[in-house]
C-alpha atoms as a PDB file:
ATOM      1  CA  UNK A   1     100.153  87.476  93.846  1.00  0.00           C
ATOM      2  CA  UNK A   2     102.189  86.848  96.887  1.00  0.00           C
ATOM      3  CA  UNK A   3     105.852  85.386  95.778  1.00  0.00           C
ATOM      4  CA  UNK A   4     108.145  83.240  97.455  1.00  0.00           C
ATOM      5  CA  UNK A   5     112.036  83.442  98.068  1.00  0.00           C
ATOM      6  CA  UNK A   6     114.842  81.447  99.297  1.00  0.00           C
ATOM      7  CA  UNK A   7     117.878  81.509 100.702  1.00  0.00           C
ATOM      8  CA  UNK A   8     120.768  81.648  99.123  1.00  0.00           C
ATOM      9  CA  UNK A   9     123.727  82.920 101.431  1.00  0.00           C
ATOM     10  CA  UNK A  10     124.496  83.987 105.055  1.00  0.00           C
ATOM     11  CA  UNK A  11     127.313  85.710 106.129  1.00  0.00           C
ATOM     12  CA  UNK A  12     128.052  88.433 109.214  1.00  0.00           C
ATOM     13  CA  UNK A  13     130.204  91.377 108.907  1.00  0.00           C
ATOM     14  CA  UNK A  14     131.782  92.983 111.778  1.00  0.00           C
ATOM     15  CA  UNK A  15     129.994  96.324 111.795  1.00  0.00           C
ATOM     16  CA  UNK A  16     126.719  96.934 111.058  1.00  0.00           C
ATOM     17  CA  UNK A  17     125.887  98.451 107.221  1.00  0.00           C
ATOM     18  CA  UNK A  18     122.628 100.422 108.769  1.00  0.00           C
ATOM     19  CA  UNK A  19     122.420 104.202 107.510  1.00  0.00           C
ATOM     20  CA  UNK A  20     125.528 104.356 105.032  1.00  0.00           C
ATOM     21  CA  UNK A  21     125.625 104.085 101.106  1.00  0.00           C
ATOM     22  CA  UNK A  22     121.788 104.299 101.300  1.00  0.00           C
ATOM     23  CA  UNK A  23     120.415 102.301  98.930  1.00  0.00           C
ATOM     24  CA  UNK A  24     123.626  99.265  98.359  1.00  0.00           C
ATOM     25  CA  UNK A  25     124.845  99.873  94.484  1.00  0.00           C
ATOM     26  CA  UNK A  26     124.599  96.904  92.315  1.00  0.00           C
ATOM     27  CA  UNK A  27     128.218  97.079  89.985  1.00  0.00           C
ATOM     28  CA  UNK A  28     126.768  97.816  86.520  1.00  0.00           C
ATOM     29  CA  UNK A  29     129.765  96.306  84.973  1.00  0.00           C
ATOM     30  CA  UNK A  30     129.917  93.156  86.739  1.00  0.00           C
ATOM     31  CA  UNK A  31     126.087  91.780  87.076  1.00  0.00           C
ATOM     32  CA  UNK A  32     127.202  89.729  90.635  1.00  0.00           C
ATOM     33  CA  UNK A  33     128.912  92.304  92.530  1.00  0.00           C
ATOM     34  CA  UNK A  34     127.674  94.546  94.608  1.00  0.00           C
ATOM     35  CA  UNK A  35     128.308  97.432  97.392  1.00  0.00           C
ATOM     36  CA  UNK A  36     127.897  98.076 100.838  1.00  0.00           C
ATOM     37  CA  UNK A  37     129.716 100.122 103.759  1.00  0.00           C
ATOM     38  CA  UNK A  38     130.000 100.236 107.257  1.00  0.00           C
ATOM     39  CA  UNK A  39     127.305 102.649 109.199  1.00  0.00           C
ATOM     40  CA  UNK A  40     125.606 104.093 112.221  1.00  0.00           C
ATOM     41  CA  UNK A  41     127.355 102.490 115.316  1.00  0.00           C
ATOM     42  CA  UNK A  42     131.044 101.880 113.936  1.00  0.00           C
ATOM     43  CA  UNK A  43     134.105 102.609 115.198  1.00  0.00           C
ATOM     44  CA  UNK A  44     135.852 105.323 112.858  1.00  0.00           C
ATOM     45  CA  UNK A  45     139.236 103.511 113.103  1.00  0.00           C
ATOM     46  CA  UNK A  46     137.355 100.195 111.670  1.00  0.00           C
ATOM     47  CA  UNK A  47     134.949 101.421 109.225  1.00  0.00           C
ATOM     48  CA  UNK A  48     135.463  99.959 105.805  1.00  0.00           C
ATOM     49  CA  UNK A  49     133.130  99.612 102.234  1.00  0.00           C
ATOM     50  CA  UNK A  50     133.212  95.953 100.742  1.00  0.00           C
ATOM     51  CA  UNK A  51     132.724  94.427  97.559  1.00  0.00           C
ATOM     52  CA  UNK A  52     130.077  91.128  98.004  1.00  0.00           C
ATOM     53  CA  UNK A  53     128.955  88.753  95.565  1.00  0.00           C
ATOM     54  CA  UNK A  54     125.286  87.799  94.642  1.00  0.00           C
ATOM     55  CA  UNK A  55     125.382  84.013  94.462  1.00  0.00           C
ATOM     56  CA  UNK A  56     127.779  83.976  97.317  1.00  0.00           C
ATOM     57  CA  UNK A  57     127.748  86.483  99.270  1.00  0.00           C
ATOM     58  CA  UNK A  58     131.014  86.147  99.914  1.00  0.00           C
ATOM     59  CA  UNK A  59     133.698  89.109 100.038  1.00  0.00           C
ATOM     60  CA  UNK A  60     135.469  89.943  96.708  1.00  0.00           C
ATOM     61  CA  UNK A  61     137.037  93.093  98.002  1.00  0.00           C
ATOM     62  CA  UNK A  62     137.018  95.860 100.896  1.00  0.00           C
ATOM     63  CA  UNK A  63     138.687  99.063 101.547  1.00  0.00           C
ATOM     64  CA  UNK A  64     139.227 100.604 105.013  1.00  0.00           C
ATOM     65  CA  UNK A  65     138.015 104.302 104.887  1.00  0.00           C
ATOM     66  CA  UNK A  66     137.480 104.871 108.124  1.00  0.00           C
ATOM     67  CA  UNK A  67     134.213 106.737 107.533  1.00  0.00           C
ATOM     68  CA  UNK A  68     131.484 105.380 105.976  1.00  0.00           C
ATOM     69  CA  UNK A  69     130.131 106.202 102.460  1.00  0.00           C
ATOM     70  CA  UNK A  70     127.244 108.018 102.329  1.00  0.00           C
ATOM     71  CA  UNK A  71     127.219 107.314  97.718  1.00  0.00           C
ATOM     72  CA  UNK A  72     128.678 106.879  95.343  1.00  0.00           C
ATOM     73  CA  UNK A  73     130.030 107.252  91.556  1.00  0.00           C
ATOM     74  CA  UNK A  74     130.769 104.860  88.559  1.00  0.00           C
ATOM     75  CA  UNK A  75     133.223 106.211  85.928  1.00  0.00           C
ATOM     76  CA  UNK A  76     131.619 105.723  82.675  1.00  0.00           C
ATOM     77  CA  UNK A  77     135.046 103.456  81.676  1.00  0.00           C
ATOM     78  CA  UNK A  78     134.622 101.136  84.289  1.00  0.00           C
ATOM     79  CA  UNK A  79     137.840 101.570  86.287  1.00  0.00           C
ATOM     80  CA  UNK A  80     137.278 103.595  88.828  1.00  0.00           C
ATOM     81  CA  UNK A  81     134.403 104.632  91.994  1.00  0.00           C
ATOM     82  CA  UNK A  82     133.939 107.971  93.453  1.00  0.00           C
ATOM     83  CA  UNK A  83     133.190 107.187  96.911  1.00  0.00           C
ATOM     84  CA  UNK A  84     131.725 110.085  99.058  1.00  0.00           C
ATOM     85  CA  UNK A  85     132.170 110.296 102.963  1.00  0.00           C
ATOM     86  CA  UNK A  86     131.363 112.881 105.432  1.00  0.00           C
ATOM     87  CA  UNK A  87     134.290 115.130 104.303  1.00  0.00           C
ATOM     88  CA  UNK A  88     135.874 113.257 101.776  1.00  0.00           C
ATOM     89  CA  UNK A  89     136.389 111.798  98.335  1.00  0.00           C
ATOM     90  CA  UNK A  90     138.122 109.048  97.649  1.00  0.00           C
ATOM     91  CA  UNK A  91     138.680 107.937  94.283  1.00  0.00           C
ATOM     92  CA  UNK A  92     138.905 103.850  94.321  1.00  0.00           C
ATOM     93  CA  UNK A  93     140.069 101.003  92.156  1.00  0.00           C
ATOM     94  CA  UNK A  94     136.368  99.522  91.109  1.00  0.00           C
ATOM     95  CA  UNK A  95     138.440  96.168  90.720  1.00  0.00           C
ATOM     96  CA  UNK A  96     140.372  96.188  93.912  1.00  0.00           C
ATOM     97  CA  UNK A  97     138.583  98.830  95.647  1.00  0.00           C
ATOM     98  CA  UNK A  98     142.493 100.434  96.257  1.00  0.00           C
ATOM     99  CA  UNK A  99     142.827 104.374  96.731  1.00  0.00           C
ATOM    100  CA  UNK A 100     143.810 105.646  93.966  1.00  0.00           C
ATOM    101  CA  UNK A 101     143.094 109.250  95.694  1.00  0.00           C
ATOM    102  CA  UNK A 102     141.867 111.054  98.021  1.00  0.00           C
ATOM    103  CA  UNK A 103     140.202 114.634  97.603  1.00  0.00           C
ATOM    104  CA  UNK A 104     140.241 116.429 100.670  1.00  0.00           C
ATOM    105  CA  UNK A 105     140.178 120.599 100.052  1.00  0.00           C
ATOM    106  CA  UNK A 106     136.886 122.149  98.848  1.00  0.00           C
ATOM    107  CA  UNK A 107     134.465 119.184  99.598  1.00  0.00           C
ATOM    108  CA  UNK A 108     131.157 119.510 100.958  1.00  0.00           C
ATOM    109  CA  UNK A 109     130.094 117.905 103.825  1.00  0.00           C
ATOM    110  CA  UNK A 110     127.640 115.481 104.207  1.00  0.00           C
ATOM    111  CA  UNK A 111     126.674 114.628 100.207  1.00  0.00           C
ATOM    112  CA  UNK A 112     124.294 112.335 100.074  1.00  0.00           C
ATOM    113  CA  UNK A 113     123.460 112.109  96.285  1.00  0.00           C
ATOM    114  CA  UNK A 114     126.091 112.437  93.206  1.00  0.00           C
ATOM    115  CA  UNK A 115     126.275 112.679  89.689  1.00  0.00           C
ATOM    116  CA  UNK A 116     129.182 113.489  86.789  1.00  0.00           C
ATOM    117  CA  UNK A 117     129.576 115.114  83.615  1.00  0.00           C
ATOM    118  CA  UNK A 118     132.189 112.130  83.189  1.00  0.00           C
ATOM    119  CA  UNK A 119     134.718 114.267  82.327  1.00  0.00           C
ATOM    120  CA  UNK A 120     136.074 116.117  85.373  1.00  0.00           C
ATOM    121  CA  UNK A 121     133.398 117.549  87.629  1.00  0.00           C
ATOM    122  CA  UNK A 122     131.015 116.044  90.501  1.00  0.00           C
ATOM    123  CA  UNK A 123     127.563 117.489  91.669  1.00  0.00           C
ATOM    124  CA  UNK A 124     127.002 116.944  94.918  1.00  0.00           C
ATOM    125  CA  UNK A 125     124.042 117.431  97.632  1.00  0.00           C
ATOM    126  CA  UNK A 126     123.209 116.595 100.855  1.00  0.00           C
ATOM    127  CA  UNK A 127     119.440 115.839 101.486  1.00  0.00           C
ATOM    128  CA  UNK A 128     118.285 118.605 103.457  1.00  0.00           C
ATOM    129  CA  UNK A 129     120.646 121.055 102.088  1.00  0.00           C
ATOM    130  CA  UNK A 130     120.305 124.404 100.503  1.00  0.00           C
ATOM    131  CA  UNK A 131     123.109 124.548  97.979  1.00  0.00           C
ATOM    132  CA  UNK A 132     124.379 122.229  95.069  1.00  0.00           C
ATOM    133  CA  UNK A 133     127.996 121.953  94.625  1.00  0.00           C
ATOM    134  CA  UNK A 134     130.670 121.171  91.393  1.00  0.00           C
ATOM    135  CA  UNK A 135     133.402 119.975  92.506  1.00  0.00           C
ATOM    136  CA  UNK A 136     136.119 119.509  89.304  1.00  0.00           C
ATOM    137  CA  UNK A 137     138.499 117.205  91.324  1.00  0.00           C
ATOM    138  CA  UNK A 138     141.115 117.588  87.804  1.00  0.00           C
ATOM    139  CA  UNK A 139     141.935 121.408  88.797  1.00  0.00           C
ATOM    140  CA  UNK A 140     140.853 121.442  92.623  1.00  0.00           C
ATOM    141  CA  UNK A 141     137.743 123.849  92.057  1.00  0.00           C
ATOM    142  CA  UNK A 142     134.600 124.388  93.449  1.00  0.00           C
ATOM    143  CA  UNK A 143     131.203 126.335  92.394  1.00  0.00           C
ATOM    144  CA  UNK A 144     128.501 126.331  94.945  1.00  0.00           C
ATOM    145  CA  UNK A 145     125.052 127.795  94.309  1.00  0.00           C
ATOM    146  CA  UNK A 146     121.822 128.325  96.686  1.00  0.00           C
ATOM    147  CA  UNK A 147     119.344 126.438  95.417  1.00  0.00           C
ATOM    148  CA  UNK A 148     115.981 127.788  95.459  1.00  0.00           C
ATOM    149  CA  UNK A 149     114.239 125.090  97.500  1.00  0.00           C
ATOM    150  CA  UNK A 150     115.580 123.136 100.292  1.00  0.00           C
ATOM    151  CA  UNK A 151     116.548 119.269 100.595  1.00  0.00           C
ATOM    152  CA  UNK A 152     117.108 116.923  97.942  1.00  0.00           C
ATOM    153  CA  UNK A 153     115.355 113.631  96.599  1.00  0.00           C
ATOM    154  CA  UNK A 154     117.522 113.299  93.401  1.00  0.00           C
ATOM    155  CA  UNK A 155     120.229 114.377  90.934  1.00  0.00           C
ATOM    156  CA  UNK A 156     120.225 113.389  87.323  1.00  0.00           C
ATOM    157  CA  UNK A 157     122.590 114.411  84.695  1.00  0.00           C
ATOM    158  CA  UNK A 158     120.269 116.023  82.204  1.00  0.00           C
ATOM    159  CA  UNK A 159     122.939 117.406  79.715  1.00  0.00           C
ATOM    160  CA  UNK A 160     127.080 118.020  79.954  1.00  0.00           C
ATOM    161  CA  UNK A 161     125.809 120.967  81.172  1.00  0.00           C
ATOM    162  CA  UNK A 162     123.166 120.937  82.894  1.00  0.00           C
ATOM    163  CA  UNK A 163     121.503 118.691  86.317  1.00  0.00           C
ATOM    164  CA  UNK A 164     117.869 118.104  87.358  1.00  0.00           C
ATOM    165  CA  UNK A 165     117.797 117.880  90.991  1.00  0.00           C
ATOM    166  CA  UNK A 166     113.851 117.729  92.943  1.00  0.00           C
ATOM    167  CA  UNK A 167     114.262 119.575  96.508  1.00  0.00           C
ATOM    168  CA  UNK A 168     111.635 117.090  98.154  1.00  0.00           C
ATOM    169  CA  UNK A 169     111.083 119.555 101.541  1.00  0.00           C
ATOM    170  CA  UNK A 170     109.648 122.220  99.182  1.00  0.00           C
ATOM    171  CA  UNK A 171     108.697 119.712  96.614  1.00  0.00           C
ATOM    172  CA  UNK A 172     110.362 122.236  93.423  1.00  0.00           C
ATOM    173  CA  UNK A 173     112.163 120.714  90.480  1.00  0.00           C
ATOM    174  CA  UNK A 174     115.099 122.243  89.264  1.00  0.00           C
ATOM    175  CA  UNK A 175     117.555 122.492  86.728  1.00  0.00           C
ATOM    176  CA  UNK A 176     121.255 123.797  87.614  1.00  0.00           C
ATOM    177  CA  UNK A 177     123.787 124.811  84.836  1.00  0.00           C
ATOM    178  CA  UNK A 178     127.163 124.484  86.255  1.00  0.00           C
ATOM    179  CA  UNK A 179     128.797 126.543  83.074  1.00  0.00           C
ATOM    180  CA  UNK A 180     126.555 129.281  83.864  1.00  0.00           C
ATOM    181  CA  UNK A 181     126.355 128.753  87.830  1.00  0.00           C
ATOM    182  CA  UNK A 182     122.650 129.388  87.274  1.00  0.00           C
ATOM    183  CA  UNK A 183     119.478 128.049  88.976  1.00  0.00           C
ATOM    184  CA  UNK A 184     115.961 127.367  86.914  1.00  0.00           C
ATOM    185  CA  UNK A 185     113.190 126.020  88.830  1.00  0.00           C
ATOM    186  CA  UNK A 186     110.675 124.362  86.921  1.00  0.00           C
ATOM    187  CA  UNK A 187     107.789 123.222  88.410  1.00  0.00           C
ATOM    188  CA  UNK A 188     106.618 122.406  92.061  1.00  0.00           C
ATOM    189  CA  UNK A 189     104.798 119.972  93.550  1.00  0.00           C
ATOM    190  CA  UNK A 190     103.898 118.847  97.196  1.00  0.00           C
ATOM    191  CA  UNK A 191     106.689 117.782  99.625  1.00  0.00           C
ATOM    192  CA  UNK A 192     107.899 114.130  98.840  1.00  0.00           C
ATOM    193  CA  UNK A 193     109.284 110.903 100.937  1.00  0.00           C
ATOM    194  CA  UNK A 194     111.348 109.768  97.906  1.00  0.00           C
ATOM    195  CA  UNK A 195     110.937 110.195  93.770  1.00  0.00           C
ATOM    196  CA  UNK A 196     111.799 109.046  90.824  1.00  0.00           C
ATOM    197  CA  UNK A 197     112.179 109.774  86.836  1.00  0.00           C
ATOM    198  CA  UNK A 198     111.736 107.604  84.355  1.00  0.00           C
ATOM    199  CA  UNK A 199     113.349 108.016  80.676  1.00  0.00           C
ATOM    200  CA  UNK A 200     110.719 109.995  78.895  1.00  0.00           C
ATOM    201  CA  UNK A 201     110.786 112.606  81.433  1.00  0.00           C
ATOM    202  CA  UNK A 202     107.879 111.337  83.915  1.00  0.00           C
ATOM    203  CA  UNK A 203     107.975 111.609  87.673  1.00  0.00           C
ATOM    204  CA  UNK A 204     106.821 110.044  90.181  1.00  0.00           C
ATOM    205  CA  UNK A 205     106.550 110.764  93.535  1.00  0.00           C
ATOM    206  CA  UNK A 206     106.109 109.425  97.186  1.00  0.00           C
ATOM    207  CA  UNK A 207     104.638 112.455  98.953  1.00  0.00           C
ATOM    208  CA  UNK A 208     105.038 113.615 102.497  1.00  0.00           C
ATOM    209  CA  UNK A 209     104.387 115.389 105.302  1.00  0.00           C
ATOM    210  CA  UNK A 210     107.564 117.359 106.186  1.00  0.00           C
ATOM    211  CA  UNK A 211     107.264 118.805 109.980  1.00  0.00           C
ATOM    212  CA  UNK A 212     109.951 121.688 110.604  1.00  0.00           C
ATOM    213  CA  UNK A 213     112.379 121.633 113.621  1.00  0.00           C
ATOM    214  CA  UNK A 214     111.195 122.785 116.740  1.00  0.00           C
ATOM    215  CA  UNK A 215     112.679 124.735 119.300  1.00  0.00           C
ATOM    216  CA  UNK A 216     111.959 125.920 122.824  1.00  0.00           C
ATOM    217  CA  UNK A 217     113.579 126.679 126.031  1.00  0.00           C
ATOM    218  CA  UNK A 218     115.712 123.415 127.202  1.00  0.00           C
ATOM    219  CA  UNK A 219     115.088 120.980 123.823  1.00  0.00           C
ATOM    220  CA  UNK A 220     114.155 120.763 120.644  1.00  0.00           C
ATOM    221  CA  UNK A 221     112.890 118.452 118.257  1.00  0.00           C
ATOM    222  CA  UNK A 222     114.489 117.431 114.712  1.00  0.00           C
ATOM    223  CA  UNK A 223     112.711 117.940 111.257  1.00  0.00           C
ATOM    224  CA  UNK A 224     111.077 115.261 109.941  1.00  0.00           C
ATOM    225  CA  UNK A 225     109.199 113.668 106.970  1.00  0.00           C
ATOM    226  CA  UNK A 226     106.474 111.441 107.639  1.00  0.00           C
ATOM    227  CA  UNK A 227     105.228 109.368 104.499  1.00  0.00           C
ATOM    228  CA  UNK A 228     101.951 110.105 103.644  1.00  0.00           C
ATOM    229  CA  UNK A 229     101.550 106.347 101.137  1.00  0.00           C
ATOM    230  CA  UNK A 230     100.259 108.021  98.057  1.00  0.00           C
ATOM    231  CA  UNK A 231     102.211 108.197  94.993  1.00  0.00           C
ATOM    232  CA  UNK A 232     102.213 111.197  92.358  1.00  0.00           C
ATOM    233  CA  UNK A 233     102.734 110.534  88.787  1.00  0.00           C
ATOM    234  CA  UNK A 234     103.255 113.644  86.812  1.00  0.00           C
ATOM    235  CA  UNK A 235     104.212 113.398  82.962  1.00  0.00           C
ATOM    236  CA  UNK A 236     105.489 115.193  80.647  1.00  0.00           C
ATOM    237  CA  UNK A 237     102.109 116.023  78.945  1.00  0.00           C
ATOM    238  CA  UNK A 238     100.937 117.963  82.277  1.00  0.00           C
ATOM    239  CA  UNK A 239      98.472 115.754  83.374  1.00  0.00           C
ATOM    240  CA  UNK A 240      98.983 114.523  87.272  1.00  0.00           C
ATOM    241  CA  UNK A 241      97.133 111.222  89.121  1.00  0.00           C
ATOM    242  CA  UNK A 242      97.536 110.677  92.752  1.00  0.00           C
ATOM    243  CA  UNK A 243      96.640 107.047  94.052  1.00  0.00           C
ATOM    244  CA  UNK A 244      95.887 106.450  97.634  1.00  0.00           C
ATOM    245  CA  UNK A 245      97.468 103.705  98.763  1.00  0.00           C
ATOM    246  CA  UNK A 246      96.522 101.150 102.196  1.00  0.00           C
ATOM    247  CA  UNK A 247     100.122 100.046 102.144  1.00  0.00           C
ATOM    248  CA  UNK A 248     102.219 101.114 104.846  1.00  0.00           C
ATOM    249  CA  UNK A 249     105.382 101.530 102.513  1.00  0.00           C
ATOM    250  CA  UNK A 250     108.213 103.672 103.597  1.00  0.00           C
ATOM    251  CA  UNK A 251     111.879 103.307 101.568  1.00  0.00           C
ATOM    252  CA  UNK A 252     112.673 105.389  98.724  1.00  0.00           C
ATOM    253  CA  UNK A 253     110.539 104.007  95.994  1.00  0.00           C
ATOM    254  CA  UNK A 254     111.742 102.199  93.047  1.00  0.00           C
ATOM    255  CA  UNK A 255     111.239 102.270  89.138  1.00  0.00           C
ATOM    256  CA  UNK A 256     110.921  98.850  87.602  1.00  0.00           C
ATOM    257  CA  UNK A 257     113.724  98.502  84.337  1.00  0.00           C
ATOM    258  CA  UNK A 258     110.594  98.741  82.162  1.00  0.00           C
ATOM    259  CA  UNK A 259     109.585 101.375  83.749  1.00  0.00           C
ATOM    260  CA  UNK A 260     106.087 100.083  83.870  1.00  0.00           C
ATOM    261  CA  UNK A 261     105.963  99.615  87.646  1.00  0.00           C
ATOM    262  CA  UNK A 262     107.005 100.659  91.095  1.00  0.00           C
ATOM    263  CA  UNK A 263     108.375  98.505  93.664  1.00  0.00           C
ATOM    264  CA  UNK A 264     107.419 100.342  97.366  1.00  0.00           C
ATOM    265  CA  UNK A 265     108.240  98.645 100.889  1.00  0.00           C
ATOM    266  CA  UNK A 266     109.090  98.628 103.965  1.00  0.00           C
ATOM    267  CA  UNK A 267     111.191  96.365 106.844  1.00  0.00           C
ATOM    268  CA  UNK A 268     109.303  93.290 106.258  1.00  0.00           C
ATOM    269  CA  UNK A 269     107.335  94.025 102.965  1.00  0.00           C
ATOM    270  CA  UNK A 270     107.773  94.769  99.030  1.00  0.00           C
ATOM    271  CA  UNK A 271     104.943  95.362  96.940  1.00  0.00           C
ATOM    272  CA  UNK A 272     104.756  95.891  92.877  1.00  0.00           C
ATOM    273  CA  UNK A 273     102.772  98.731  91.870  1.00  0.00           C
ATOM    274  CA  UNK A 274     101.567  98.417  88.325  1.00  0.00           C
ATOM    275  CA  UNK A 275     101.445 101.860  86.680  1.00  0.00           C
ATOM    276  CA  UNK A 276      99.192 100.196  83.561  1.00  0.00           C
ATOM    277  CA  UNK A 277      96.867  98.094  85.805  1.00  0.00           C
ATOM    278  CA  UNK A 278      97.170 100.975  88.910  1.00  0.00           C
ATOM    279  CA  UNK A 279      96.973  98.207  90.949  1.00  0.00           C
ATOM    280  CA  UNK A 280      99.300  96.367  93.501  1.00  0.00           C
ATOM    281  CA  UNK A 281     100.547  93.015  91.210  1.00  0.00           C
ATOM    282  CA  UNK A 282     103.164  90.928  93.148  1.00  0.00           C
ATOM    283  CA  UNK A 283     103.686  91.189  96.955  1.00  0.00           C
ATOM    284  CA  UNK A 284     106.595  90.049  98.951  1.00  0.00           C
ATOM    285  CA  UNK A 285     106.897  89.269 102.725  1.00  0.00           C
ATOM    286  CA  UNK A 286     109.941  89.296 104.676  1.00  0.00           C
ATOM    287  CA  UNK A 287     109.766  87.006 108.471  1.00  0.00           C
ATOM    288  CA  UNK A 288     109.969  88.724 111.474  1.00  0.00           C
ATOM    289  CA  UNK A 289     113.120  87.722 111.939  1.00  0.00           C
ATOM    290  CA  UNK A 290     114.791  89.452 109.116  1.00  0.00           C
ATOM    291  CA  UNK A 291     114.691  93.412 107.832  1.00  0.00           C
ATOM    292  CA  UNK A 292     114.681  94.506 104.676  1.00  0.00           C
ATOM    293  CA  UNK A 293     117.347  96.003 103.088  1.00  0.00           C
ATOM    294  CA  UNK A 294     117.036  96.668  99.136  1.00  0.00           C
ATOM    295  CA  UNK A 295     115.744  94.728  96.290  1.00  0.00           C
ATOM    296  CA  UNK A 296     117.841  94.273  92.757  1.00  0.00           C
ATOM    297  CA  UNK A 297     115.639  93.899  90.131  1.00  0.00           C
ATOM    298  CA  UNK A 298     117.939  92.564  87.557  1.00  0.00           C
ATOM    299  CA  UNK A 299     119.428  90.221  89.795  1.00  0.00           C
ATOM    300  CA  UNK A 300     116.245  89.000  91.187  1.00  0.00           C
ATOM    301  CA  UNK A 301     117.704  89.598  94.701  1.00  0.00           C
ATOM    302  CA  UNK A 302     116.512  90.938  98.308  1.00  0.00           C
ATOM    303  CA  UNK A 303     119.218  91.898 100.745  1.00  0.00           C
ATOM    304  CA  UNK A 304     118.103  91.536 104.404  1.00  0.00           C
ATOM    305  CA  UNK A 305     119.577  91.075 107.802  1.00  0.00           C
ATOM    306  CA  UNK A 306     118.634  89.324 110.511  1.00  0.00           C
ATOM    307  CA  UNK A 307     116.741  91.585 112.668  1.00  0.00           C
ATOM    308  CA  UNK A 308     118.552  90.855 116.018  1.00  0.00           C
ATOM    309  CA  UNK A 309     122.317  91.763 114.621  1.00  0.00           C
ATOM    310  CA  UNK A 310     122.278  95.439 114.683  1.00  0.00           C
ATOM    311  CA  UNK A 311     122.882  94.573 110.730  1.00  0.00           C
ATOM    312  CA  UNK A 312     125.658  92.893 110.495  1.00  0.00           C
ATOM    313  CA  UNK A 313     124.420  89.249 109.912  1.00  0.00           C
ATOM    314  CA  UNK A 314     123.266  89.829 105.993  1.00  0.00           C
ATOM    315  CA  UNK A 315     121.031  87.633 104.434  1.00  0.00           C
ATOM    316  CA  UNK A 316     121.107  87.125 100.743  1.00  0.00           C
ATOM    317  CA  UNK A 317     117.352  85.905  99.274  1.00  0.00           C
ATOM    318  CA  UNK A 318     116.575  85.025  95.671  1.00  0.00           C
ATOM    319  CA  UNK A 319     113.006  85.465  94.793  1.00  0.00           C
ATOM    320  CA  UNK A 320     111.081  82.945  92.986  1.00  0.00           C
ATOM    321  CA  UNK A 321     108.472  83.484  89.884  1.00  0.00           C
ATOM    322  CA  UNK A 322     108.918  87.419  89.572  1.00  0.00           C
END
């Protein structure tokens, strides 16, 4: 079934929000707030994170950083965000989005994913790295440990004490213990775009084709992970299904709330993946004028931007009939 949306608010920002806090965070104590940051292309001195609203899109709150945020953290009380940057932490005012603090010695650089034991510790990773961090930002200290795959996909709490984290370059899941420092891998798989884990302990994941960096006399060429458009389900009972799919769909995949479904895309596309039926359900098209950005379920809502405005001119889209 192709669905419809509409639009419900314009507005422009003065930077662009491509690249940074990668996907946008939905608040999950206040159902019409939600997230962004400055990205690629801004000037340090004027790079801020702001606090937009869903039927308005208008700004409830911003912070000036000057870097942007690359994720971040909701304390399980509600008052507070962890917000990671290239080098730094800053520990914000989830009302006001004021510094409370700002952790500077001991970070790692570049974290692009984040989880807490909600008490006193971050773990931290960046996505082609080759060690996990915990940083306890109550007594200043740090515990790093070589992982024993490279990259990362995801983090997920599993335990106080223990983390699940899926290095997608190698395609191994493992399990870190920061009491013990210790690394267990648990399974491997192929090398993945993006994954997901649903509450029973399933996986899925988008596979891909990772291509090494390159090297030779007067250049080089970056590493790289191509999409490859099938999707891996493994479950908990061992079994594993692959489905080859003729959809061109490359952002990190999503798990529906139910958990019975996938939602895949791509700039101008989103398309529902039915994990009972195996079958695409719902399809969404985005103009040529716009880019997608990232779909909230609960809210019903597609962020875009207009595709001429180097994403600054956001467009807020409700869809209809989901």
């Amino acid at each position: 079934m192709s669905l419809k949306t509409n639009i419900l608010w314009k507005t422009e920002l003065k930077n662009g929000v491509f690249g940074k806090l990668t996907p946008p965070l939905a608040d999950p104590f206040n159902p019409d707030h939600f997230y962004i940051s400055d990205g690629w292309g801004s000037m340090f001195a004027s790079i801020r994170s702001h606090k937009l609203s869903f039927t308005t899109g208008k700004e409830i709150a911003n912070v000036l950083i000057r870097n942007s945020v690359r994720c971040m953290y909701f304390t399980t009380d509600g008052q507070y965000i962890f917000a990671i940057t290239d080098n730094k932490i800053y520990q914000l005012s989830r009302e006001t989005l004021e510094i409370v603090k700002k952790y500077e010695k001991g970070i790692p650089k570049y974290s692009d994913y984040v989880t807490s034991n909600d008490q006193d510790t971050l773990i931290l990773m960046n996505h082609a790295g080759l060690t996990i961090t915990a940083y306890n930002y109550i007594q200043g200290t740090v515990k790093k440990k070589k992982t024993k795959g490279e990259g990362c996909g995801l983090i997920e709490r599993e335990s106080v004490h223990t983390y699940l984290f899926a290095s997608n370059i190698d395609g191994i899941i493992q399990r870190y213990d920061i009491a013990k420092n210790k690394i267990e891998p648990l399974f491997k798989t192929d090398s993945f775009h993006s994954v997901c884990r649903d509450s029973k302990g399933n996986w899925f994941f988008h596979l891909g084709k990772y291509t090494p960096p390159k090297t030779y006399a007067n250049y080089g060429t970056g590493a790289k992970m191509d999409p490859l458009y099938i999707i891996r389900v493994l479950k908990t009972d061992g079994s594993q299904k692959d489905y080859q799919l003729d959809i061109p769909f490359d952002n990190p995949i999503q798990l529906s709330a139910d958990e019975q479904s996938l939602f895949l895309s791509n700039a101008h596309n989103i398309w529902q993946f039915s994990l009972q039926e195996e079958r695409i359900t719902n399809t969404i098209v985005i103009s040529e004028e716009e880019k997608f950005i990232h779909f909230f379920e609960k809210q019903q809502f597609l962020l875009c931007a207009e595709a001429d405005s180097d994403y600054k001119k956001l467009v807020g889209r409700r869809i209809l009939g989901l």
